[in-house]
N, C-alpha and C. Protein backbone atom coordinates (compact mmCIF):
# COMPACT_ATOMS: atom_id res chain seq x y z
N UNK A 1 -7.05 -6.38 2.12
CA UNK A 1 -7.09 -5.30 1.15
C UNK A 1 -6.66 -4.03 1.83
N UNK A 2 -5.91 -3.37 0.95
CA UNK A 2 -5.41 -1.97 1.55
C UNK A 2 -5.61 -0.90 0.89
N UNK A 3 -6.36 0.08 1.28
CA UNK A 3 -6.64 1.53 0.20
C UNK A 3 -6.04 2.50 0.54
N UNK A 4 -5.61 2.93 -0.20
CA UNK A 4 -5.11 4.64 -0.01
C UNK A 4 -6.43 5.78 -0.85
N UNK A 5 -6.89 6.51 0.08
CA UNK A 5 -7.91 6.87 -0.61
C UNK A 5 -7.94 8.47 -0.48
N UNK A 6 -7.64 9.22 -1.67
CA UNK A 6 -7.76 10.65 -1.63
C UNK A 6 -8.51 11.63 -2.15
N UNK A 7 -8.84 12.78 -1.27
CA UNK A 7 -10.12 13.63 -1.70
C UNK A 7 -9.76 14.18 -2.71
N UNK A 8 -9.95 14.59 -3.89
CA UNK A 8 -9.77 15.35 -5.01
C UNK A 8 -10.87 16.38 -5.42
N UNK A 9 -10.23 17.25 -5.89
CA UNK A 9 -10.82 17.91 -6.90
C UNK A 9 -10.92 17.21 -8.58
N UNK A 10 -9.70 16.90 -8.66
CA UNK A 10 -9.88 16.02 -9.85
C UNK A 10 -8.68 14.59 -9.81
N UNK A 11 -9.12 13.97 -10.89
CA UNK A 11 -7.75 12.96 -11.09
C UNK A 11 -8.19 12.34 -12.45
N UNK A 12 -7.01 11.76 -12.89
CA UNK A 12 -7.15 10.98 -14.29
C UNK A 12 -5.84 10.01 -14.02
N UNK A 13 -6.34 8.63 -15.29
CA UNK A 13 -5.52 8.05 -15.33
C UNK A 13 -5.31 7.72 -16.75
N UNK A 14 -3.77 8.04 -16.95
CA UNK A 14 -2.88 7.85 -18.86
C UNK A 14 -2.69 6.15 -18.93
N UNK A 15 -2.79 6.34 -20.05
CA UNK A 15 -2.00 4.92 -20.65
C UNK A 15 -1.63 4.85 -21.86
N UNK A 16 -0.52 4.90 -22.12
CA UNK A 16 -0.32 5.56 -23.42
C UNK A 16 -0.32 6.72 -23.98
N UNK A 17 -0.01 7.29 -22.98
CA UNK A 17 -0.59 8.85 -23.51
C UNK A 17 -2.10 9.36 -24.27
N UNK A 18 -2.97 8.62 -23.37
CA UNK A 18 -4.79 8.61 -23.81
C UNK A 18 -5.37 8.46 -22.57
N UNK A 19 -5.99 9.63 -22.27
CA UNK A 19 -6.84 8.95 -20.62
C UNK A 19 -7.44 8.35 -20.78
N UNK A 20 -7.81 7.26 -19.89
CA UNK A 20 -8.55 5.63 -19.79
C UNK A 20 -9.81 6.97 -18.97
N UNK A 21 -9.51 6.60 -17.72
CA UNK A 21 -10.55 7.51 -16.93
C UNK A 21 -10.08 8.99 -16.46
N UNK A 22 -11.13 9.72 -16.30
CA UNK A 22 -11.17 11.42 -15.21
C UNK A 22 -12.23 11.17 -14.65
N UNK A 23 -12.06 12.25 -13.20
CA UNK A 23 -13.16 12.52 -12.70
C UNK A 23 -12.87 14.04 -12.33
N UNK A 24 -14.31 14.40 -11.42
CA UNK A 24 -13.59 15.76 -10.84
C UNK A 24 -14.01 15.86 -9.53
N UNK A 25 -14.19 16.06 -8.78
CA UNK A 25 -14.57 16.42 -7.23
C UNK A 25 -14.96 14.86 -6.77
N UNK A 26 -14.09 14.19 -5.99
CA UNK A 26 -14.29 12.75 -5.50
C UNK A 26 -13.42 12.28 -4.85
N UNK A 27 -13.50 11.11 -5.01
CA UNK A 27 -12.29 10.16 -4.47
C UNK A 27 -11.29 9.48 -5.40
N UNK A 28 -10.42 9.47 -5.11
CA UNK A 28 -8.96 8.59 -5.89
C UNK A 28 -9.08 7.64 -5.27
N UNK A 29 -8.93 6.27 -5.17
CA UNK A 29 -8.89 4.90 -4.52
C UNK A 29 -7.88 3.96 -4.91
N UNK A 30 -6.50 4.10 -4.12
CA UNK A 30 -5.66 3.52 -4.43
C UNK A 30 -5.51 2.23 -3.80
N UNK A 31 -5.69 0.70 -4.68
CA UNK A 31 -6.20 -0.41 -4.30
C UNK A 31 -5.24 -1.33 -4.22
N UNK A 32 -4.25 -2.47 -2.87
CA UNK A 32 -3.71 -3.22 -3.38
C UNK A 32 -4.75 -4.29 -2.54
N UNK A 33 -4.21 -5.61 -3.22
CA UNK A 33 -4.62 -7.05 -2.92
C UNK A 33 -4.10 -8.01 -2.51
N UNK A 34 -3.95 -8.72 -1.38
CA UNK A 34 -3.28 -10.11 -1.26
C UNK A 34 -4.10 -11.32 -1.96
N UNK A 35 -3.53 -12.10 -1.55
CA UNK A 35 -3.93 -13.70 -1.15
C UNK A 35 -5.08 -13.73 -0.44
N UNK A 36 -4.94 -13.59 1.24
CA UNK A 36 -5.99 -13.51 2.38
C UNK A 36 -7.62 -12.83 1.42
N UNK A 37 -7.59 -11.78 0.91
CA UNK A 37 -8.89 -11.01 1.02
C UNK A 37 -10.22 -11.96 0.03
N UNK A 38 -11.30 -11.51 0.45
CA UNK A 38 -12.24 -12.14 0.50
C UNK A 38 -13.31 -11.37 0.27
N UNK A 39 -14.49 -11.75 -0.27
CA UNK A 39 -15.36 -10.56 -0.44
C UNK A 39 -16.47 -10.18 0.75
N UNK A 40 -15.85 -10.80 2.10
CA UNK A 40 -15.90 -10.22 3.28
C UNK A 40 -15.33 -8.44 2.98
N UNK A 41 -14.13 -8.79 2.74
CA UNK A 41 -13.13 -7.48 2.84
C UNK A 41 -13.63 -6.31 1.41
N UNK A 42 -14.00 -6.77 0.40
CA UNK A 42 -14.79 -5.96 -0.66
C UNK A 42 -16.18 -5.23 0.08
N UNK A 43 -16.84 -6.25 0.38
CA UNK A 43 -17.97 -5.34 1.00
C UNK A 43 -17.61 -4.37 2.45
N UNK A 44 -17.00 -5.05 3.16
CA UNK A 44 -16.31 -3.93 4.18
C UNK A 44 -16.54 -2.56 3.72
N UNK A 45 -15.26 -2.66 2.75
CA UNK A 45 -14.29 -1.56 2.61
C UNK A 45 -15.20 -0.46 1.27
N UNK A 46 -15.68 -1.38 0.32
CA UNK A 46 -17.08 -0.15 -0.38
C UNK A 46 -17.90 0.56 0.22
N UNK A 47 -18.36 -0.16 1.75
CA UNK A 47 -19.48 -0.02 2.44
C UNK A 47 -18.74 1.58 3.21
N UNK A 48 -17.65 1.20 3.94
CA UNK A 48 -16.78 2.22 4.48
C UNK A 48 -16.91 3.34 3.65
N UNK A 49 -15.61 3.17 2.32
CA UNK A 49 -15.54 3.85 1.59
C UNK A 49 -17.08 4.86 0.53
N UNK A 50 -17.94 4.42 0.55
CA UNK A 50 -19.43 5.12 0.22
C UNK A 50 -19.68 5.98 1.38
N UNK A 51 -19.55 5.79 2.89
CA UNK A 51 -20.13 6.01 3.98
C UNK A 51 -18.73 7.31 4.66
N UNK A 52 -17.53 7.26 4.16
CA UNK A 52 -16.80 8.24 4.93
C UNK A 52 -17.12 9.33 4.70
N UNK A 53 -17.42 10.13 5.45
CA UNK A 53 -17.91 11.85 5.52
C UNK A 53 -16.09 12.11 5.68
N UNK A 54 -16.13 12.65 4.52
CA UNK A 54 -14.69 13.42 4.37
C UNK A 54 -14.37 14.73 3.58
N UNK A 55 -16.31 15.09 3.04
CA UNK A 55 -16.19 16.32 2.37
C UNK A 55 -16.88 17.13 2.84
N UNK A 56 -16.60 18.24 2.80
CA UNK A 56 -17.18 19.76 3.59
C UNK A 56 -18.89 19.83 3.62
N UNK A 57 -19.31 19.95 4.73
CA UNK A 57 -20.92 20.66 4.37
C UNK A 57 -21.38 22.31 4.35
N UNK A 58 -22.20 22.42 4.71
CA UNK A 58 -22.38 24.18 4.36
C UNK A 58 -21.24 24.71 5.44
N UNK A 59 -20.93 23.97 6.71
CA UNK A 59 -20.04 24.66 7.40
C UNK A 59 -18.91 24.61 7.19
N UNK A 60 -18.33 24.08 6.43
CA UNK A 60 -16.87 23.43 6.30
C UNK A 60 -16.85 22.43 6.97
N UNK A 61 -17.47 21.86 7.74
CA UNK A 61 -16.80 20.89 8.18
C UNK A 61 -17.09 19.01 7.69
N UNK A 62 -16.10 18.65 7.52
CA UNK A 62 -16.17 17.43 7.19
C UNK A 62 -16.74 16.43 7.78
N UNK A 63 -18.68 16.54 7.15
CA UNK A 63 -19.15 15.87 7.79
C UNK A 63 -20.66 14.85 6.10
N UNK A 64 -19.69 14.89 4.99
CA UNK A 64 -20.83 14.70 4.04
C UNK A 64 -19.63 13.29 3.38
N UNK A 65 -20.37 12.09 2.40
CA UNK A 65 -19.45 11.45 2.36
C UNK A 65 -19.70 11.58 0.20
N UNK A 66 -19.20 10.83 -0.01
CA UNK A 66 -19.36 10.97 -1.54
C UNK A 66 -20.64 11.13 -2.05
N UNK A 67 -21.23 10.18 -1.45
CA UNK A 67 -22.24 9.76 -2.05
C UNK A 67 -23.61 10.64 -1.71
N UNK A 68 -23.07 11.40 -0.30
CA UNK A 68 -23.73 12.25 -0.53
C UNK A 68 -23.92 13.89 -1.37
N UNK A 69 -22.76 13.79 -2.02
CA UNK A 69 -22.36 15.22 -2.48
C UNK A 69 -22.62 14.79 -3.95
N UNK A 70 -22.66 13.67 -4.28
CA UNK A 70 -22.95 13.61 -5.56
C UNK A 70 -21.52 13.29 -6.17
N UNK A 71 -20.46 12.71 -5.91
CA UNK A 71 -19.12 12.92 -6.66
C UNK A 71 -18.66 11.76 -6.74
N UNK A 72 -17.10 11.77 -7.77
CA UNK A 72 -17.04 10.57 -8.74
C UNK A 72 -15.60 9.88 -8.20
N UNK A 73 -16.11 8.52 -8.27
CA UNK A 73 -14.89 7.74 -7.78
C UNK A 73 -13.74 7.02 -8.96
N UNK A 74 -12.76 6.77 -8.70
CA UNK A 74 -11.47 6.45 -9.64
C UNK A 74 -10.90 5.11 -8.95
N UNK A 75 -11.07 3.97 -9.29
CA UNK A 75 -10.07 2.86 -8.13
C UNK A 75 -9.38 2.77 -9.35
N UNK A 76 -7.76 2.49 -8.14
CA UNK A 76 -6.61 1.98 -9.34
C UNK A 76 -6.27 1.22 -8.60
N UNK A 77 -5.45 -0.05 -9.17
CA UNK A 77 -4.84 -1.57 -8.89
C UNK A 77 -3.52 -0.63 -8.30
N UNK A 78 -3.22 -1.32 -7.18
CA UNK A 78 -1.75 -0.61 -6.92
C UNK A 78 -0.97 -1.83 -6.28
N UNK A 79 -0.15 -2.83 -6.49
CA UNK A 79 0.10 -3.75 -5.63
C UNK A 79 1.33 -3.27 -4.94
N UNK A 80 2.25 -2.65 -5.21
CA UNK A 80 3.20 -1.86 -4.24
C UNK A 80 2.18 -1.08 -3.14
N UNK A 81 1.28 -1.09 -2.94
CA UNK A 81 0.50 -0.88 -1.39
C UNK A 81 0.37 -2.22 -0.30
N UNK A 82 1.18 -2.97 -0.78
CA UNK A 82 1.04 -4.50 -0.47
C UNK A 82 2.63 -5.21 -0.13
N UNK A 83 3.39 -3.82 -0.26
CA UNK A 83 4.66 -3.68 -0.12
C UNK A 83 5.17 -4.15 1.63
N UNK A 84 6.33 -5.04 1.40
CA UNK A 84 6.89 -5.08 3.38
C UNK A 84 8.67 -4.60 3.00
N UNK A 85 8.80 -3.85 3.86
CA UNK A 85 9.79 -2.92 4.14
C UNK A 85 10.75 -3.19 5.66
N UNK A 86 10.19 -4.48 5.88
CA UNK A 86 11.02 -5.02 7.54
C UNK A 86 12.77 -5.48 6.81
N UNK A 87 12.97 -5.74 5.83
CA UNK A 87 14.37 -6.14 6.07
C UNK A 87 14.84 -5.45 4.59
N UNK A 88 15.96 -4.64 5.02
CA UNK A 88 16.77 -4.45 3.82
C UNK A 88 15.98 -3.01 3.64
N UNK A 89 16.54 -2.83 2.03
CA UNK A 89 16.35 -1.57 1.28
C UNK A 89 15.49 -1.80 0.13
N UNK A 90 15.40 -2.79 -0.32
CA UNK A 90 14.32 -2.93 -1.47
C UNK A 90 13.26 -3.68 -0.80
N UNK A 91 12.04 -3.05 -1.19
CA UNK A 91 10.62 -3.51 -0.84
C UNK A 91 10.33 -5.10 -1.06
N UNK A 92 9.75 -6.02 -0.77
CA UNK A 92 9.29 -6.79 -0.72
C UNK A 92 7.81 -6.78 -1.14
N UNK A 93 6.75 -7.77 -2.04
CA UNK A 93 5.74 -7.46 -2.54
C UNK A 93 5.27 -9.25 -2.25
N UNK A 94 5.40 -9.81 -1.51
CA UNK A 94 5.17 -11.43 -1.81
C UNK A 94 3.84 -11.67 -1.64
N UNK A 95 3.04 -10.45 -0.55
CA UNK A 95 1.56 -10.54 -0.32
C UNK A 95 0.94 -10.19 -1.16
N UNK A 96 1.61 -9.58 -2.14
CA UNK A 96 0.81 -8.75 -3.48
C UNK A 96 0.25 -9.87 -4.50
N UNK A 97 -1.07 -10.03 -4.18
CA UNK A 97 -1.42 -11.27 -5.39
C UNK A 97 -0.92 -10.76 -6.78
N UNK A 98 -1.28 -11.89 -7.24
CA UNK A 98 -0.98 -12.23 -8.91
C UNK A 98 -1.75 -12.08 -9.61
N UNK A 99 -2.02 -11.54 -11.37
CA UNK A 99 -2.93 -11.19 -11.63
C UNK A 99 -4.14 -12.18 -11.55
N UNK A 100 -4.31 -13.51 -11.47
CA UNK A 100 -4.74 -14.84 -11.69
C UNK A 100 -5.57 -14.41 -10.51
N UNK A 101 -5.49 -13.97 -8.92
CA UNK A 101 -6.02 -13.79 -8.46
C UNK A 101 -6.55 -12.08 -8.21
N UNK A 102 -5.87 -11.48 -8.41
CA UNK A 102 -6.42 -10.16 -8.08
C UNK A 102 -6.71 -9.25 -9.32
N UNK A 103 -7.00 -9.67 -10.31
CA UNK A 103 -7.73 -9.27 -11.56
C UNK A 103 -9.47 -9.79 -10.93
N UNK A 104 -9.78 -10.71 -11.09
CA UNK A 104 -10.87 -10.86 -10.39
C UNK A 104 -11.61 -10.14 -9.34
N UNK A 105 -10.64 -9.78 -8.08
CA UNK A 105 -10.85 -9.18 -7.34
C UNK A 105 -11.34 -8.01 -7.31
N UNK A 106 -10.19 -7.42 -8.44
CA UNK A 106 -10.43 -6.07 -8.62
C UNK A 106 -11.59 -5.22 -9.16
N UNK A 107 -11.63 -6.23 -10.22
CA UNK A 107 -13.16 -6.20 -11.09
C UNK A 107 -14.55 -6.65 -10.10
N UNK A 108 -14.11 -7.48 -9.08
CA UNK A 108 -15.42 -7.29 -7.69
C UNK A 108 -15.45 -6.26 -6.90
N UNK A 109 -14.59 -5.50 -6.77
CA UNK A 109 -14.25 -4.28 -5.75
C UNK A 109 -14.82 -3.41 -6.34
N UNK A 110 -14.74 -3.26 -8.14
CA UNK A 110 -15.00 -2.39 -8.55
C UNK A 110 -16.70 -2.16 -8.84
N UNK A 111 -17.14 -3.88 -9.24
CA UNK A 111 -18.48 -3.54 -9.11
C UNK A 111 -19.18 -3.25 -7.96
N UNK A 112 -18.94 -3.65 -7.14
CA UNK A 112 -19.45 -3.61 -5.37
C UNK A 112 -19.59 -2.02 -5.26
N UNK A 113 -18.40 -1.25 -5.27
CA UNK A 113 -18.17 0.10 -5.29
C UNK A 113 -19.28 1.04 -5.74
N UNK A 114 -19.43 0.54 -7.11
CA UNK A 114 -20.76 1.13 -7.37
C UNK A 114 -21.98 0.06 -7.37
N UNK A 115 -22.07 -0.47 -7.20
CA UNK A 115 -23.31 -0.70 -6.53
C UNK A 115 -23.92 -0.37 -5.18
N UNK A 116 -22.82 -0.17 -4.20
CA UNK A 116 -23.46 0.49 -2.85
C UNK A 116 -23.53 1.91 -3.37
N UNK A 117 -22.65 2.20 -3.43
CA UNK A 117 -22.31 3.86 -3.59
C UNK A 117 -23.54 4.31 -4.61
N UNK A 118 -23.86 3.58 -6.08
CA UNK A 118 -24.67 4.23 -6.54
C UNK A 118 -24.42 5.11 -7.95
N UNK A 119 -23.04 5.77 -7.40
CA UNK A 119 -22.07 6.04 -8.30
C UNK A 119 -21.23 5.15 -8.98
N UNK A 120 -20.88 5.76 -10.68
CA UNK A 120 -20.15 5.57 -11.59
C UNK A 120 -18.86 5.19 -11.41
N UNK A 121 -17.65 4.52 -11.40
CA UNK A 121 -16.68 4.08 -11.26
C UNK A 121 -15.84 4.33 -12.38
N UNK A 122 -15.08 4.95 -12.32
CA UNK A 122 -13.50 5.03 -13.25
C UNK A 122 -12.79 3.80 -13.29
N UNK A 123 -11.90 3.42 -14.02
CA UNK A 123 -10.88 2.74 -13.76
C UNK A 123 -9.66 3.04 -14.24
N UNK A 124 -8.64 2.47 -13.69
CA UNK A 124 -7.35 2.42 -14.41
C UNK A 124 -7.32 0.65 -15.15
N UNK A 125 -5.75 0.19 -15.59
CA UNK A 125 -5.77 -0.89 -16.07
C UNK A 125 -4.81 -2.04 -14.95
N UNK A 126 -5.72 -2.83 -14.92
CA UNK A 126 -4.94 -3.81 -14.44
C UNK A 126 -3.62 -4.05 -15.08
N UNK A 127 -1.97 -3.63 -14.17
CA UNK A 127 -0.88 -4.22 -14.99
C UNK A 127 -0.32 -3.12 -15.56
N UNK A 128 -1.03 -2.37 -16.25
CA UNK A 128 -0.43 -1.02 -17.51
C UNK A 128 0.25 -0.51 -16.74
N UNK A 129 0.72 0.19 -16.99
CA UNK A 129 1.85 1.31 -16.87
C UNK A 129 0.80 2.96 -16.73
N UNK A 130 0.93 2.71 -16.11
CA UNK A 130 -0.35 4.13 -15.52
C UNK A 130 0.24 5.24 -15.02
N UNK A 131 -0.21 6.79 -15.56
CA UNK A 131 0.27 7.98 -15.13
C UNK A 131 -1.40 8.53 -14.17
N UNK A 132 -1.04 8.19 -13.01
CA UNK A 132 -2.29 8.62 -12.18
C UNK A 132 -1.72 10.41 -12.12
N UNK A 133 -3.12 11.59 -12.25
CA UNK A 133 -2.67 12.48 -11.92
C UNK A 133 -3.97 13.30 -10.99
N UNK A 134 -3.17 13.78 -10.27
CA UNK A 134 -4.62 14.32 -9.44
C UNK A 134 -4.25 15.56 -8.44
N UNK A 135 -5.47 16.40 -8.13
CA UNK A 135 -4.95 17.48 -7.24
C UNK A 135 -5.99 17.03 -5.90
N UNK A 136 -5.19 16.39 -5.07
CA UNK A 136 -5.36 16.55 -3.64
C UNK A 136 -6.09 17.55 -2.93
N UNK A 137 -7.43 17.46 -2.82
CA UNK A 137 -8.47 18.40 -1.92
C UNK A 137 -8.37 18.83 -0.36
N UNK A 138 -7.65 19.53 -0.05
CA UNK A 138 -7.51 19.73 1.80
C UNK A 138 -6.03 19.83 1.45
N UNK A 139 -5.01 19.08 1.89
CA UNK A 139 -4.89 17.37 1.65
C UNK A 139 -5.86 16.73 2.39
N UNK A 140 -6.28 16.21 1.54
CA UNK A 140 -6.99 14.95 2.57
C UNK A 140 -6.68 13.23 1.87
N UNK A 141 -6.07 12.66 3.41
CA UNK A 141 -5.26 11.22 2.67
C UNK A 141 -5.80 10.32 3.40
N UNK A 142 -6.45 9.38 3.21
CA UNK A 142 -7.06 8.38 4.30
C UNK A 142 -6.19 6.63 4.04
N UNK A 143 -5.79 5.86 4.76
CA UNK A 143 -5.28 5.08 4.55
C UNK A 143 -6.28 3.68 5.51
N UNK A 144 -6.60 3.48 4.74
CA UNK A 144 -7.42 1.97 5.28
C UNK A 144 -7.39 0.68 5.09
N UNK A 145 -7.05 -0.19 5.74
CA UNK A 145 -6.64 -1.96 5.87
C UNK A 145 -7.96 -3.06 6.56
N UNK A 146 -8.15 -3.72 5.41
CA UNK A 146 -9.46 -3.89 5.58
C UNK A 146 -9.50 -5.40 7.04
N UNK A 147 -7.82 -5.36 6.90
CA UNK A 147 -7.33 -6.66 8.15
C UNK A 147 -7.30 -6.07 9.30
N UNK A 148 -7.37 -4.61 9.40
CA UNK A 148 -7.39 -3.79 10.19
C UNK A 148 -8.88 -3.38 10.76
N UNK A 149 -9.88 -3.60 11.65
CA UNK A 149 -11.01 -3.30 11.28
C UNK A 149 -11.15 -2.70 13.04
N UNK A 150 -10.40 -2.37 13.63
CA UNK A 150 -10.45 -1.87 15.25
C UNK A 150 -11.06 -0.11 15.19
């Protein structure tokens, strides 16, 4: 599993021109899925993701994590995060499961999420055609691979 995960002030996600979800002061959680992941890699990466101190405390400094500030999370399905770029000019996606498997997944990631965290969960749609929009807090961009765990 691979997240792209960003601090916001806010974000929403369209479909159809109707927001599905908003939040405002949180995290964006941009989610892809292979084959390999396992709900080894779900609990990992909620556990992580609840636990990163990435928002300001009385000093500024980034030392509080969502869950402690009280703020709202957004995961979206992204399987172009699942993208390989070693040969040629057009992306490759072959690790990117299928919905058969990573519809499931997603919907475990998503409950896990809030169940550690505690907090409410947004979603986008598995598949749709999604206008994610959001304003980037800091910037702050965290990129995490849950095959990655060094």
């Amino acid at each position: 599993m691979r997240v792209v995960i960003q601090r916001v002030s806010e974000a929403s996600v369209t479909i159809d021109q109707a927001v599905k979800s908003q939040i405002g002061a949180g995290l964006l959680i941009l989610l892809g899925i292979e084959d390999a992941d396992t709900q080894e890699d779900i609990d990992w990466l909620c556990r992580k993701i609840s636990n990163l101190r990435i928002f300001n405390d009385d000093a500024g400094v980034m030392n509080q994590s969502v869950v402690a500030i009280g703020g709202e999370l957004l995961v979206v399905s992204q399987f172009t995060l699942q993208a390989s770029t070693k040969k040629g000019n057009r992306p490759s996606y072959i690790k990117a499961s299928k919905p058969d498997i990573a519809i499931p997944m997603y919907e475990k990631f998503v409950a896990r999420l809030a169940e550690i965290s505690g907090l409410a969960v947004g979603t986008g749609e598995f598949g749709a055609d999604m206008k994610v929009a959001l304003l980037n807090d800091g910037p702050v961009t965290i990129i995490i691979d849950s095959k990655v765990k060094e």
